[in-house]
PDB file of N, CA and C in Angstrom:
ATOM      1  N   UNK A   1      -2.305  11.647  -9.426  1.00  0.00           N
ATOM      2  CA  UNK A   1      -1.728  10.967  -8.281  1.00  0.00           C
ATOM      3  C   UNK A   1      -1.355  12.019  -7.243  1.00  0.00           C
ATOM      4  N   UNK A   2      -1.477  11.615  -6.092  1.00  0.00           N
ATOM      5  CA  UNK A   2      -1.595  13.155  -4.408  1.00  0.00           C
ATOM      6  C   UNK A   2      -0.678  11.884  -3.971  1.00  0.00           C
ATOM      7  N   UNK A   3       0.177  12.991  -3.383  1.00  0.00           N
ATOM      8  CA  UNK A   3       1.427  12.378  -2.295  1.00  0.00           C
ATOM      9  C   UNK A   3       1.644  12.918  -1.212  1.00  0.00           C
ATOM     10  N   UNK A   4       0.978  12.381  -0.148  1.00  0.00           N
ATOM     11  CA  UNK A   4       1.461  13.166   0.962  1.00  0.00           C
ATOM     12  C   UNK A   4       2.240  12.230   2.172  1.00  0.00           C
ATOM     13  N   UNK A   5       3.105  13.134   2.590  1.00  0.00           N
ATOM     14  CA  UNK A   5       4.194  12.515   3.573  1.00  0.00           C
ATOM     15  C   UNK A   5       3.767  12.649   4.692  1.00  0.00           C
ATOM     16  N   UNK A   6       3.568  11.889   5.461  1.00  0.00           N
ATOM     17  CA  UNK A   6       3.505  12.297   7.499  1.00  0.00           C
ATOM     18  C   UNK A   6       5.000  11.172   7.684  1.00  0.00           C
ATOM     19  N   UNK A   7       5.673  12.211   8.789  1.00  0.00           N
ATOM     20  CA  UNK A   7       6.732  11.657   9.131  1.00  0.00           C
ATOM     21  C   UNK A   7       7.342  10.657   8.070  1.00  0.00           C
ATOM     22  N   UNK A   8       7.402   9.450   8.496  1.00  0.00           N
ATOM     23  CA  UNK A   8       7.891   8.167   7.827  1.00  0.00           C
ATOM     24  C   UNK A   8       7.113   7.383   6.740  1.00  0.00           C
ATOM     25  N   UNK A   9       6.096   7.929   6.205  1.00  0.00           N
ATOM     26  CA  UNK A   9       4.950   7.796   6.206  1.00  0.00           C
ATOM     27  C   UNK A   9       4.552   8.545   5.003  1.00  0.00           C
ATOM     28  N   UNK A  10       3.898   7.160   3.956  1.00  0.00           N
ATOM     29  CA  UNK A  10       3.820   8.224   2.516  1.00  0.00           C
ATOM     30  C   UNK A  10       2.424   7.512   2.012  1.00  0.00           C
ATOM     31  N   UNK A  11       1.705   8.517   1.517  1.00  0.00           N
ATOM     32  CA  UNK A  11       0.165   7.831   0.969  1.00  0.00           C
ATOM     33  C   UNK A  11       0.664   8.478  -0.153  1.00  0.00           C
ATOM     34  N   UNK A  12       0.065   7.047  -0.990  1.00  0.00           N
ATOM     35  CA  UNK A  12      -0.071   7.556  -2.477  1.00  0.00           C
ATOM     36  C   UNK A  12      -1.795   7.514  -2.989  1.00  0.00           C
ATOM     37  N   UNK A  13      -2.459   8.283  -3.528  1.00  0.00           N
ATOM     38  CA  UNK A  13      -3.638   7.902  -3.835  1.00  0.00           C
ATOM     39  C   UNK A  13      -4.078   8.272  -5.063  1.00  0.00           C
ATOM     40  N   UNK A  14      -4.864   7.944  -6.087  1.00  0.00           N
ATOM     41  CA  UNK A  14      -4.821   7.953  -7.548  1.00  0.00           C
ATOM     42  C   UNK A  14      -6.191   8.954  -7.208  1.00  0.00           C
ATOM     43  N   UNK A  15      -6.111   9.822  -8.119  1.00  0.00           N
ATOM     44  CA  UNK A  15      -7.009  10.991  -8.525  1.00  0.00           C
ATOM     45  C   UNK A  15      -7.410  11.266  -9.758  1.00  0.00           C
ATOM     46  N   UNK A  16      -6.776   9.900 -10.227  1.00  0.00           N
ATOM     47  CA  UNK A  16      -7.264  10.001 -11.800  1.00  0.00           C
ATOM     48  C   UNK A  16      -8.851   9.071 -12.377  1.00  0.00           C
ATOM     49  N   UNK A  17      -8.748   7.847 -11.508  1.00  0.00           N
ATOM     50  CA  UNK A  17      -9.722   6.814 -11.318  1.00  0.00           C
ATOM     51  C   UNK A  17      -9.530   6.249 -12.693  1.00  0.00           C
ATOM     52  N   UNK A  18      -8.184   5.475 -12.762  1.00  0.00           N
ATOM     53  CA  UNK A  18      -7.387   4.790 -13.968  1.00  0.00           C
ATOM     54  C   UNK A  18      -6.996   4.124 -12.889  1.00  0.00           C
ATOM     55  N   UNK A  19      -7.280   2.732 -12.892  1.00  0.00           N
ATOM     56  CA  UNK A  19      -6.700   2.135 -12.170  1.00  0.00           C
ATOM     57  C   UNK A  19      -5.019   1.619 -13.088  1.00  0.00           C
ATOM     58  N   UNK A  20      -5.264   1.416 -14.130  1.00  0.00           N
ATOM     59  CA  UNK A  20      -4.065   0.847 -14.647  1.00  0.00           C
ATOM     60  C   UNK A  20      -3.413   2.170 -14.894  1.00  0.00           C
ATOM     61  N   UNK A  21      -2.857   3.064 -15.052  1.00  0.00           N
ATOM     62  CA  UNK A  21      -2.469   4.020 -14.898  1.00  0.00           C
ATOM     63  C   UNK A  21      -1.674   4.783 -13.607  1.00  0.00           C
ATOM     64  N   UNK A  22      -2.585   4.583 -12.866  1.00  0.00           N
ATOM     65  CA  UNK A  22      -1.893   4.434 -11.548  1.00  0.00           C
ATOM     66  C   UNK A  22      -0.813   3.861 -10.971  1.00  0.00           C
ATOM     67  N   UNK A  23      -1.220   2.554 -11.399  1.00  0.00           N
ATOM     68  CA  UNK A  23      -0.504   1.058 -10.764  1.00  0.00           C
ATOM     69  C   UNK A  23       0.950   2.004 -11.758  1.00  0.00           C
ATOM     70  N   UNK A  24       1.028   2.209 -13.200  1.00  0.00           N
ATOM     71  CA  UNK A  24       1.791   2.238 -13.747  1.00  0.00           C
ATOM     72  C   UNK A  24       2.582   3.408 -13.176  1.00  0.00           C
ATOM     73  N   UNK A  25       2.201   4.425 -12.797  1.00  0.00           N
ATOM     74  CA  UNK A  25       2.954   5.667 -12.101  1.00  0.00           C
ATOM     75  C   UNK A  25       3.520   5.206 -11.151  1.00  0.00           C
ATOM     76  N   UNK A  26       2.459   4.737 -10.126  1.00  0.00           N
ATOM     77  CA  UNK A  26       3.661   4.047  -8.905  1.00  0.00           C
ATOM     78  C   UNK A  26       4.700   3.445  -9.020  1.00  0.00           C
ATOM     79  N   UNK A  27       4.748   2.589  -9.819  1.00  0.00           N
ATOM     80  CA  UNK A  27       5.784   1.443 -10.413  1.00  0.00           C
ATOM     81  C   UNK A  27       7.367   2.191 -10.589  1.00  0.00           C
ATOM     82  N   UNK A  28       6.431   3.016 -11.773  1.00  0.00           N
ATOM     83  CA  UNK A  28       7.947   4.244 -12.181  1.00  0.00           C
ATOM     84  C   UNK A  28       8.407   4.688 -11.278  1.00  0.00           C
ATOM     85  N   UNK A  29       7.715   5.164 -10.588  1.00  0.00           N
ATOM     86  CA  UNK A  29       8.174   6.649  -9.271  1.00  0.00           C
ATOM     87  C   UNK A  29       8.310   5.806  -8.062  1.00  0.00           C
ATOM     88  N   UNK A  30       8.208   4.524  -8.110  1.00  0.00           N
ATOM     89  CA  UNK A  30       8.651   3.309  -6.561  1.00  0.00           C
ATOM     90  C   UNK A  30      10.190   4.273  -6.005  1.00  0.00           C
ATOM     91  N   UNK A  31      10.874   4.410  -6.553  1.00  0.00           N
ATOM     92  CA  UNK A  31      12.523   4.601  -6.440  1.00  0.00           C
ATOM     93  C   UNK A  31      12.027   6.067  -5.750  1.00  0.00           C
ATOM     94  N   UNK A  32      11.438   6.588  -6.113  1.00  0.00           N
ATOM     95  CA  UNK A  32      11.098   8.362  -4.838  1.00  0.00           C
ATOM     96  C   UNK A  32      10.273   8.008  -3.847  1.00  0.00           C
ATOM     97  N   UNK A  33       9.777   6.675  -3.723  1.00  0.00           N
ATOM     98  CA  UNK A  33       9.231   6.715  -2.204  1.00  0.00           C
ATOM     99  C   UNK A  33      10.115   5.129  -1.673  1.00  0.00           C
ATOM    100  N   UNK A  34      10.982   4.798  -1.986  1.00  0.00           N
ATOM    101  CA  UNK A  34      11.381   3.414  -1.314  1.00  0.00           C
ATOM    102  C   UNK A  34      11.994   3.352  -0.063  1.00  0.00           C
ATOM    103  N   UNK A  35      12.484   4.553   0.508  1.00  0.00           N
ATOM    104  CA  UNK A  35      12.899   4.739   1.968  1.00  0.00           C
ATOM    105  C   UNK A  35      11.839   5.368   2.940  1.00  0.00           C
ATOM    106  N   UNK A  36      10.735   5.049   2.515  1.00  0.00           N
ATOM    107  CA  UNK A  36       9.334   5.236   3.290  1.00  0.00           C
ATOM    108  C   UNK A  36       8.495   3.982   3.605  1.00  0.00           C
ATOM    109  N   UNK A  37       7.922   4.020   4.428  1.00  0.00           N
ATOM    110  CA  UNK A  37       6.616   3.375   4.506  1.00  0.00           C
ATOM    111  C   UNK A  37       5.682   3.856   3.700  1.00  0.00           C
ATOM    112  N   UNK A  38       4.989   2.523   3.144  1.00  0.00           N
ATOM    113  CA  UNK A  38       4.039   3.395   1.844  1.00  0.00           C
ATOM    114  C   UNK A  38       2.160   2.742   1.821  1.00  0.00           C
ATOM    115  N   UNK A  39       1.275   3.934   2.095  1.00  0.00           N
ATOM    116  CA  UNK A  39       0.072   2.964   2.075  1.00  0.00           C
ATOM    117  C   UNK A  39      -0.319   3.674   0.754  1.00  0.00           C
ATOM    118  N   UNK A  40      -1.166   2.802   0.073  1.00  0.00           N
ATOM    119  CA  UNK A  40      -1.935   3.433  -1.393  1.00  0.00           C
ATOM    120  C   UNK A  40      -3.296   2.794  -1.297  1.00  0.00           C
ATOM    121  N   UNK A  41      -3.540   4.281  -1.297  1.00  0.00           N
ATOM    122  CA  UNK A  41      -4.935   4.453  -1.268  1.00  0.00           C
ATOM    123  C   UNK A  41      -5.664   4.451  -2.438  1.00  0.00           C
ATOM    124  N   UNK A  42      -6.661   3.173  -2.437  1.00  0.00           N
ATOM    125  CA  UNK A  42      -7.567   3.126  -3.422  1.00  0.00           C
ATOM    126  C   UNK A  42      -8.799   3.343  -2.998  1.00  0.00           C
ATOM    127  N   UNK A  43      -9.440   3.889  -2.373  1.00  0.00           N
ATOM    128  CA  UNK A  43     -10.571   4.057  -1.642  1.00  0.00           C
ATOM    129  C   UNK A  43     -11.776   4.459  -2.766  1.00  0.00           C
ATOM    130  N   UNK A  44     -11.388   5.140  -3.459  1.00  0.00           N
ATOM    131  CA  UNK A  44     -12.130   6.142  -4.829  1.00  0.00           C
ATOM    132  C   UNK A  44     -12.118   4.909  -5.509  1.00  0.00           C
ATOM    133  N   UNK A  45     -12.010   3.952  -5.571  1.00  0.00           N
ATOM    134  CA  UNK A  45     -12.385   2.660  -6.570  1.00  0.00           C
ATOM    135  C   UNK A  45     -13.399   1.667  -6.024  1.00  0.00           C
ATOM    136  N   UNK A  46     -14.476   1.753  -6.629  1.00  0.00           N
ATOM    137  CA  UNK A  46     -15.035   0.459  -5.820  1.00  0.00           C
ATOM    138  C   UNK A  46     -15.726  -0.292  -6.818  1.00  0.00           C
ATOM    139  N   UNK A  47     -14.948  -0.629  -7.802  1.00  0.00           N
ATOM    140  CA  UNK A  47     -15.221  -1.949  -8.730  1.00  0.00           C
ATOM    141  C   UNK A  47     -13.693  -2.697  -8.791  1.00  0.00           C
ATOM    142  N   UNK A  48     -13.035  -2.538  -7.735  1.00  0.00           N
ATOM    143  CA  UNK A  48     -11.799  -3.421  -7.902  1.00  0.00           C
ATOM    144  C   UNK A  48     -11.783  -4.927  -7.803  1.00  0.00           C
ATOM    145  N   UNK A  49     -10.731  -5.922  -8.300  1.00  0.00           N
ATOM    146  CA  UNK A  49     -11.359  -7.066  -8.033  1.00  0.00           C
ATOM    147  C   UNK A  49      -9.892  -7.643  -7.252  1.00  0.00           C
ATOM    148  N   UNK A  50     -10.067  -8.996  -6.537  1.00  0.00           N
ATOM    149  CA  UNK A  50      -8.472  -9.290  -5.919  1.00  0.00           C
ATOM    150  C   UNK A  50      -7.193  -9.554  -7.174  1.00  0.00           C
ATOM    151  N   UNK A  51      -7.753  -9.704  -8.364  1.00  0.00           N
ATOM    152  CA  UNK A  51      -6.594  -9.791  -9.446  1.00  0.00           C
ATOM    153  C   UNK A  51      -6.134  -8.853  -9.298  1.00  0.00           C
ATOM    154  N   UNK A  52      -6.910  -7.576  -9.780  1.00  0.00           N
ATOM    155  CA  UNK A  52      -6.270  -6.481  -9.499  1.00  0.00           C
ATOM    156  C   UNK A  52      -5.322  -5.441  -8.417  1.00  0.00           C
ATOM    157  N   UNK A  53      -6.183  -5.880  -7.172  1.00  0.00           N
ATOM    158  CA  UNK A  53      -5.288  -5.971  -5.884  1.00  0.00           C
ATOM    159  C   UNK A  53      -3.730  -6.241  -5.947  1.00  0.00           C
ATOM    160  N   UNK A  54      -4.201  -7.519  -6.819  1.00  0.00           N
ATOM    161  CA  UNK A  54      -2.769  -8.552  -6.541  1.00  0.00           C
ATOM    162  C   UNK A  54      -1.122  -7.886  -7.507  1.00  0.00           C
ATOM    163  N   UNK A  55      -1.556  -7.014  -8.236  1.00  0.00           N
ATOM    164  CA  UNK A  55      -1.014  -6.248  -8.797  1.00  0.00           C
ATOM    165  C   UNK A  55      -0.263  -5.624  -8.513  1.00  0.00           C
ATOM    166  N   UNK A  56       0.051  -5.216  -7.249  1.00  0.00           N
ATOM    167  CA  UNK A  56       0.443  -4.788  -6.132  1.00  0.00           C
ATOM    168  C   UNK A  56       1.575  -5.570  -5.333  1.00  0.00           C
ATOM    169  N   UNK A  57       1.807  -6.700  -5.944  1.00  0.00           N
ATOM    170  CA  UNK A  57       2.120  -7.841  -4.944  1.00  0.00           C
ATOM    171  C   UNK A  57       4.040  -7.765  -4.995  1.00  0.00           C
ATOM    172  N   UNK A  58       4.374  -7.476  -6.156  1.00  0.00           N
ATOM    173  CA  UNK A  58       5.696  -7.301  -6.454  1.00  0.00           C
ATOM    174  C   UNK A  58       6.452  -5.994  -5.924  1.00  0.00           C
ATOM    175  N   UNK A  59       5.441  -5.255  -5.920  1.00  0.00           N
ATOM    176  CA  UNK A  59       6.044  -3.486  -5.053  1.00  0.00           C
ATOM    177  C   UNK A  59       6.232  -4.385  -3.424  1.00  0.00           C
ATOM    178  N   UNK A  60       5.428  -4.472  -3.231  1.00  0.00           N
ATOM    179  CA  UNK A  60       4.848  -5.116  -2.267  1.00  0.00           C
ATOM    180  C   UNK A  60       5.861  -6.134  -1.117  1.00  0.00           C
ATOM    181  N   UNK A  61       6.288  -7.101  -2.419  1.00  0.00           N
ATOM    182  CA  UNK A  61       7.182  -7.922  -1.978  1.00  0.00           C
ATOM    183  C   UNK A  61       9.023  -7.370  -1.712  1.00  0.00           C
ATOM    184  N   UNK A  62       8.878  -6.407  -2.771  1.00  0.00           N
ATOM    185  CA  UNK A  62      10.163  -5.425  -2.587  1.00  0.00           C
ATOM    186  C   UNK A  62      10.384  -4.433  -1.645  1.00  0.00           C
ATOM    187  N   UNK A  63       9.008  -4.087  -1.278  1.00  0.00           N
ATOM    188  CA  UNK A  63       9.479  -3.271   0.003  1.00  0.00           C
ATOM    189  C   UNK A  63       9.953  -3.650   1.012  1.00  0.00           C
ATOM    190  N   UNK A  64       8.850  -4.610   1.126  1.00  0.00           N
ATOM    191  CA  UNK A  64       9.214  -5.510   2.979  1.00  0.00           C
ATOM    192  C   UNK A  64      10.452  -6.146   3.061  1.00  0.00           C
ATOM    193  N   UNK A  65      11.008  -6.296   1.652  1.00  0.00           N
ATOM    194  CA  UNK A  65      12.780  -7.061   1.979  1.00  0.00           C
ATOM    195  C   UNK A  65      13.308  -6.000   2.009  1.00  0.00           C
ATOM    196  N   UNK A  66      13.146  -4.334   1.641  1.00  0.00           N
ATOM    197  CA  UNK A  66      13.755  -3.562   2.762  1.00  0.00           C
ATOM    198  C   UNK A  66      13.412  -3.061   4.084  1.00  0.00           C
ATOM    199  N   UNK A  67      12.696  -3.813   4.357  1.00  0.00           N
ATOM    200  CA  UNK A  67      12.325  -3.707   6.219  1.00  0.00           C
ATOM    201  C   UNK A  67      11.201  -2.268   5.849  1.00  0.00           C
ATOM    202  N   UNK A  68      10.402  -2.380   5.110  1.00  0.00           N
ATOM    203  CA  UNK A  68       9.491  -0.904   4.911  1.00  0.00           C
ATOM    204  C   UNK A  68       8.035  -1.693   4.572  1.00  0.00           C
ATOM    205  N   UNK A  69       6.898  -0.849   5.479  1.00  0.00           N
ATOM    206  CA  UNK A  69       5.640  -1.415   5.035  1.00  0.00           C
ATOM    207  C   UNK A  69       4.739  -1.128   4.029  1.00  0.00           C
ATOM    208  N   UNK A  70       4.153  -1.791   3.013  1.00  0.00           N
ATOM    209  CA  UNK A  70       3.847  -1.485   2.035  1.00  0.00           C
ATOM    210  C   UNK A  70       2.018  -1.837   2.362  1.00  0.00           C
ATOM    211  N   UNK A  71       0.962  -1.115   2.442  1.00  0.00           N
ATOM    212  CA  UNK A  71      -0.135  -1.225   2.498  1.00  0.00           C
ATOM    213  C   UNK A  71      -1.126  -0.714   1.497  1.00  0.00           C
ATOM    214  N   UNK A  72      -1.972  -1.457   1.306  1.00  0.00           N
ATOM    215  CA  UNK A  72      -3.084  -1.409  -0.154  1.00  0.00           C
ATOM    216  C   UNK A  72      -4.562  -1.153   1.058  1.00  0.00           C
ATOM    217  N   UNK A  73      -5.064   0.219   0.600  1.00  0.00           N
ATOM    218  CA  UNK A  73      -6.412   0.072   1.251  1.00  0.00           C
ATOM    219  C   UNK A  73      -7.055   0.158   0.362  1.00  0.00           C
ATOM    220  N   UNK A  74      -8.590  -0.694   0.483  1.00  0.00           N
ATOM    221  CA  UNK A  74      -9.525  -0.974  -0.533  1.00  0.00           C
ATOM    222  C   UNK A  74     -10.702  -1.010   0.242  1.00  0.00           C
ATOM    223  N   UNK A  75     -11.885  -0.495   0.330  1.00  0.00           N
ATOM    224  CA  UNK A  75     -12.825  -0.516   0.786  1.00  0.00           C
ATOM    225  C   UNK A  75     -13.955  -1.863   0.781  1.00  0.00           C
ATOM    226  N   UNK A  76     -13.917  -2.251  -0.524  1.00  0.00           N
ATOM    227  CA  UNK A  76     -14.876  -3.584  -0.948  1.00  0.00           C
ATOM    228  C   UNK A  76     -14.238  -3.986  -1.548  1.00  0.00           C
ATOM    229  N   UNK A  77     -13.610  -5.487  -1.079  1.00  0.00           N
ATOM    230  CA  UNK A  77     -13.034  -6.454  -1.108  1.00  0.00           C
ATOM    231  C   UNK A  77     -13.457  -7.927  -0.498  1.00  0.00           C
ATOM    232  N   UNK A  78     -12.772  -8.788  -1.236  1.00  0.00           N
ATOM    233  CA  UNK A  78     -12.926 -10.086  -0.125  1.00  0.00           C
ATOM    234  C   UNK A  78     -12.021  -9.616   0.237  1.00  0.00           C
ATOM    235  N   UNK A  79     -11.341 -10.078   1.430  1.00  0.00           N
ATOM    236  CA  UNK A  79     -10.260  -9.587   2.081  1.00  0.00           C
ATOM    237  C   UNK A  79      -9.517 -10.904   2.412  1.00  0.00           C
ATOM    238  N   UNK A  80     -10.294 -12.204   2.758  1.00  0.00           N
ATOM    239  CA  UNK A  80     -10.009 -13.256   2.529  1.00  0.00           C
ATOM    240  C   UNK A  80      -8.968 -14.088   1.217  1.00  0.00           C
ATOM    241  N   UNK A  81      -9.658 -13.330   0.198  1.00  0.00           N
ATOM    242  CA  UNK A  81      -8.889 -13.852  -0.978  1.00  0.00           C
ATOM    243  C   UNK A  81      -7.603 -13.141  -1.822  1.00  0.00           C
ATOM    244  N   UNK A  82      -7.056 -12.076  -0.734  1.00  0.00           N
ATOM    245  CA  UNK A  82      -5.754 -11.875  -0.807  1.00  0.00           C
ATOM    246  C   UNK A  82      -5.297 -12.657  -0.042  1.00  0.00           C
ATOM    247  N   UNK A  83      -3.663 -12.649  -1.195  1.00  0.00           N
ATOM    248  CA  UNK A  83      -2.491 -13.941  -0.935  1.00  0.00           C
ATOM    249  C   UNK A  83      -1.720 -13.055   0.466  1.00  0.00           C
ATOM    250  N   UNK A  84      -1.386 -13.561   1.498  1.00  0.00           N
ATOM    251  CA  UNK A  84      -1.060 -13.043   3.000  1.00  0.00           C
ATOM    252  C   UNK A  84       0.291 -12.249   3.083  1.00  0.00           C
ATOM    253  N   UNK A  85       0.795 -12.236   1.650  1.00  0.00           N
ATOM    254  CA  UNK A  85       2.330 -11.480   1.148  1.00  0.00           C
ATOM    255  C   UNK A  85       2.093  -9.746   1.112  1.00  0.00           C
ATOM    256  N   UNK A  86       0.516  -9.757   1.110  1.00  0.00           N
ATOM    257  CA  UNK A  86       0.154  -8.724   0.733  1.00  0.00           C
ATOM    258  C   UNK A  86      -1.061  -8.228   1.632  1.00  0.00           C
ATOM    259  N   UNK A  87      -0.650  -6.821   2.485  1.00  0.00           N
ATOM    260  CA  UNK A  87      -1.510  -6.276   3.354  1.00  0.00           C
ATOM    261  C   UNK A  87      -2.491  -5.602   2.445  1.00  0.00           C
ATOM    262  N   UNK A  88      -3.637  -5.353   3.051  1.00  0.00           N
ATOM    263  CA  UNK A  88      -4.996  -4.761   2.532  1.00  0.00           C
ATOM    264  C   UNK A  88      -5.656  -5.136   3.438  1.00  0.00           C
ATOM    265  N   UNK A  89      -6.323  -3.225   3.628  1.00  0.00           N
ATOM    266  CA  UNK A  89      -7.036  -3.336   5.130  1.00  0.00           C
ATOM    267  C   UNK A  89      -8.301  -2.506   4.103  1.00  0.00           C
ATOM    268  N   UNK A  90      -9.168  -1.783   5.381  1.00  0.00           N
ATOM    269  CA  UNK A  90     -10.553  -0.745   4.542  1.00  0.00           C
ATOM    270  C   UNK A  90     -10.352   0.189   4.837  1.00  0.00           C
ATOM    271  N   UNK A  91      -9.097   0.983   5.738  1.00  0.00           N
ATOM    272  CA  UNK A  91      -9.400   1.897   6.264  1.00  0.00           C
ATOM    273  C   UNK A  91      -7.918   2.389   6.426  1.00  0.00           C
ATOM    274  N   UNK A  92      -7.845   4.134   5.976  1.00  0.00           N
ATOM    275  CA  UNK A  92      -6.759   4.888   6.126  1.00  0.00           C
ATOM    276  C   UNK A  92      -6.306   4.447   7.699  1.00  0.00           C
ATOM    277  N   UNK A  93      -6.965   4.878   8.904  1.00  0.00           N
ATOM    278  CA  UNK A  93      -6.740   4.614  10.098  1.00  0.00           C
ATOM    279  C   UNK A  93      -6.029   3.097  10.291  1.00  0.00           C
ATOM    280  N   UNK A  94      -6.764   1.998   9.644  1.00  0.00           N
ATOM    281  CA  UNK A  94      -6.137   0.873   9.953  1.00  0.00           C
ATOM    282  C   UNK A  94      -4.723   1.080   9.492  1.00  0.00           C
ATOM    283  N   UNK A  95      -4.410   1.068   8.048  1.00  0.00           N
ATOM    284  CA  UNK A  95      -3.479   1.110   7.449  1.00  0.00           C
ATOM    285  C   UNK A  95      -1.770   1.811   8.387  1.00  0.00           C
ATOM    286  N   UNK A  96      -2.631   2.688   9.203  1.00  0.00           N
ATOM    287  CA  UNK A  96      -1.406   3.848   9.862  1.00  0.00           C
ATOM    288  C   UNK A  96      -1.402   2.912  11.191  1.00  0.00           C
ATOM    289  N   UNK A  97      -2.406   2.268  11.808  1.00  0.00           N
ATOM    290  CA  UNK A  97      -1.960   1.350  12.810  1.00  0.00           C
ATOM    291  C   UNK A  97      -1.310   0.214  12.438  1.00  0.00           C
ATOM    292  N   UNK A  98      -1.586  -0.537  11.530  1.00  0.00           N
ATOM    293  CA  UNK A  98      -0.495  -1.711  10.862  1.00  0.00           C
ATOM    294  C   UNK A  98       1.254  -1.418  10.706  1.00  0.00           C
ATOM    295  N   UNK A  99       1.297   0.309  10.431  1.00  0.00           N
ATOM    296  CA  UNK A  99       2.119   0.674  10.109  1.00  0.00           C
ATOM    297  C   UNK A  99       3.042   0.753  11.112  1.00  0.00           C
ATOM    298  N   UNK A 100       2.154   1.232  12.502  1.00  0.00           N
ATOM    299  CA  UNK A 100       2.970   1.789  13.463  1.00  0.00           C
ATOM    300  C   UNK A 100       3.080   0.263  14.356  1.00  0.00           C
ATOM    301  N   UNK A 101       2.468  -0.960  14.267  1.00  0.00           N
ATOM    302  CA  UNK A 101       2.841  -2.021  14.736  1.00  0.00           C
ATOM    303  C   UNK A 101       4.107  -2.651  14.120  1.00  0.00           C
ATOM    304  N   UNK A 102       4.250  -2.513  13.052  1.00  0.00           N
ATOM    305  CA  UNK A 102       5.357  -2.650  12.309  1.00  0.00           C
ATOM    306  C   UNK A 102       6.392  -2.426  12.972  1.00  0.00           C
ATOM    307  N   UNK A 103       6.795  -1.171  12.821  1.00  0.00           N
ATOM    308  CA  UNK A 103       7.830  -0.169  13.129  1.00  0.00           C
ATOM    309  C   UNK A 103       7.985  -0.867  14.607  1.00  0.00           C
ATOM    310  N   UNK A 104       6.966  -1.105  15.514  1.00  0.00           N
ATOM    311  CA  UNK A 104       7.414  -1.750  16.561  1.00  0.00           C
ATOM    312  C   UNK A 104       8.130  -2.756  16.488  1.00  0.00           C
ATOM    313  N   UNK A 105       7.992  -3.550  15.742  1.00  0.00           N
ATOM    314  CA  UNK A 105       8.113  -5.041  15.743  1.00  0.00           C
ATOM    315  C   UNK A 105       9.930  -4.799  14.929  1.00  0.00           C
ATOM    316  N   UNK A 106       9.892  -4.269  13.677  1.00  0.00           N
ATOM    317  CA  UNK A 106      11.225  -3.622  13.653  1.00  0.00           C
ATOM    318  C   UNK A 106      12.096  -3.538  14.619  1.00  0.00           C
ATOM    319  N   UNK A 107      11.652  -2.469  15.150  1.00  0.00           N
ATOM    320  CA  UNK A 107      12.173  -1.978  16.761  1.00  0.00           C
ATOM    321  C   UNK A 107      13.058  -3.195  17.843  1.00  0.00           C
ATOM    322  N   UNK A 108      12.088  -3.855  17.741  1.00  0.00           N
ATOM    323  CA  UNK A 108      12.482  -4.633  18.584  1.00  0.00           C
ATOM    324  C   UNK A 108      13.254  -6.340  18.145  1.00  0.00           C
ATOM    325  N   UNK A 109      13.092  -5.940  16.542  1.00  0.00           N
ATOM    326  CA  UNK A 109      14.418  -7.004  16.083  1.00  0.00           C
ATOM    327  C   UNK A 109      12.942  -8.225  15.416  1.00  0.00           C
ATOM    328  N   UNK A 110      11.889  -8.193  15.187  1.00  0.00           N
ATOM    329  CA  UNK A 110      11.207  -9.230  14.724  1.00  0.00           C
ATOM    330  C   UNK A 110      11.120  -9.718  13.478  1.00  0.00           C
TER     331      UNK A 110
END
């Protein structure tokens, strides 16, 4: 697992290509990134399926009730058949613009 911080701003990305393994590290170590914005990068996976995605959904749901954005990038996906509780874009770039629309919308009380 690689952690890197920009500003407010934390990618987690698995380097092991365990997907369940992963999921399970993040889980533990949630409490060292929970005052961040957090995207996790799965990009290095491309047999994921939306169950698995959805896996995600409880970090997910805990962040955003502390006002923090939680983003899943996945390259090949339906993208459609994630539940709307849960962001997933294809692209590092998207992910950091979702992020920084956020923070606006924060900003301004939304």
């Amino acid at each position: 697992m690689k952690v890197d911080q920009k500003g407010h701003t934390i990618t987690i990305k698995d380097t092991q290509g365990d997907f369940t393994s992963f999921l399970m590290k993040v889980t533990h170590q949630y409490k060292t990134f929970e005052n961040h914005n957090i995207t996790i990068d799965l990009l290095h996976h491309k047999d994921l399926t939306v169950d698995e995605v959805k896996l995600f959904l409880p970090l997910s749901k805990e962040h955003k009730k502390a006002k923090k954005s939680f983003i899943v990038v996945v390259s090949d996906l339906d993208f459609n058949a994630v539940p709307d509780k849960l962001t997933v874009v294809p692209s590092l770039l998207e992910a950091n613009d979702i992020i920084e629309m956020e923070e606006i919308e924060r900003d301004l009380g939304f």
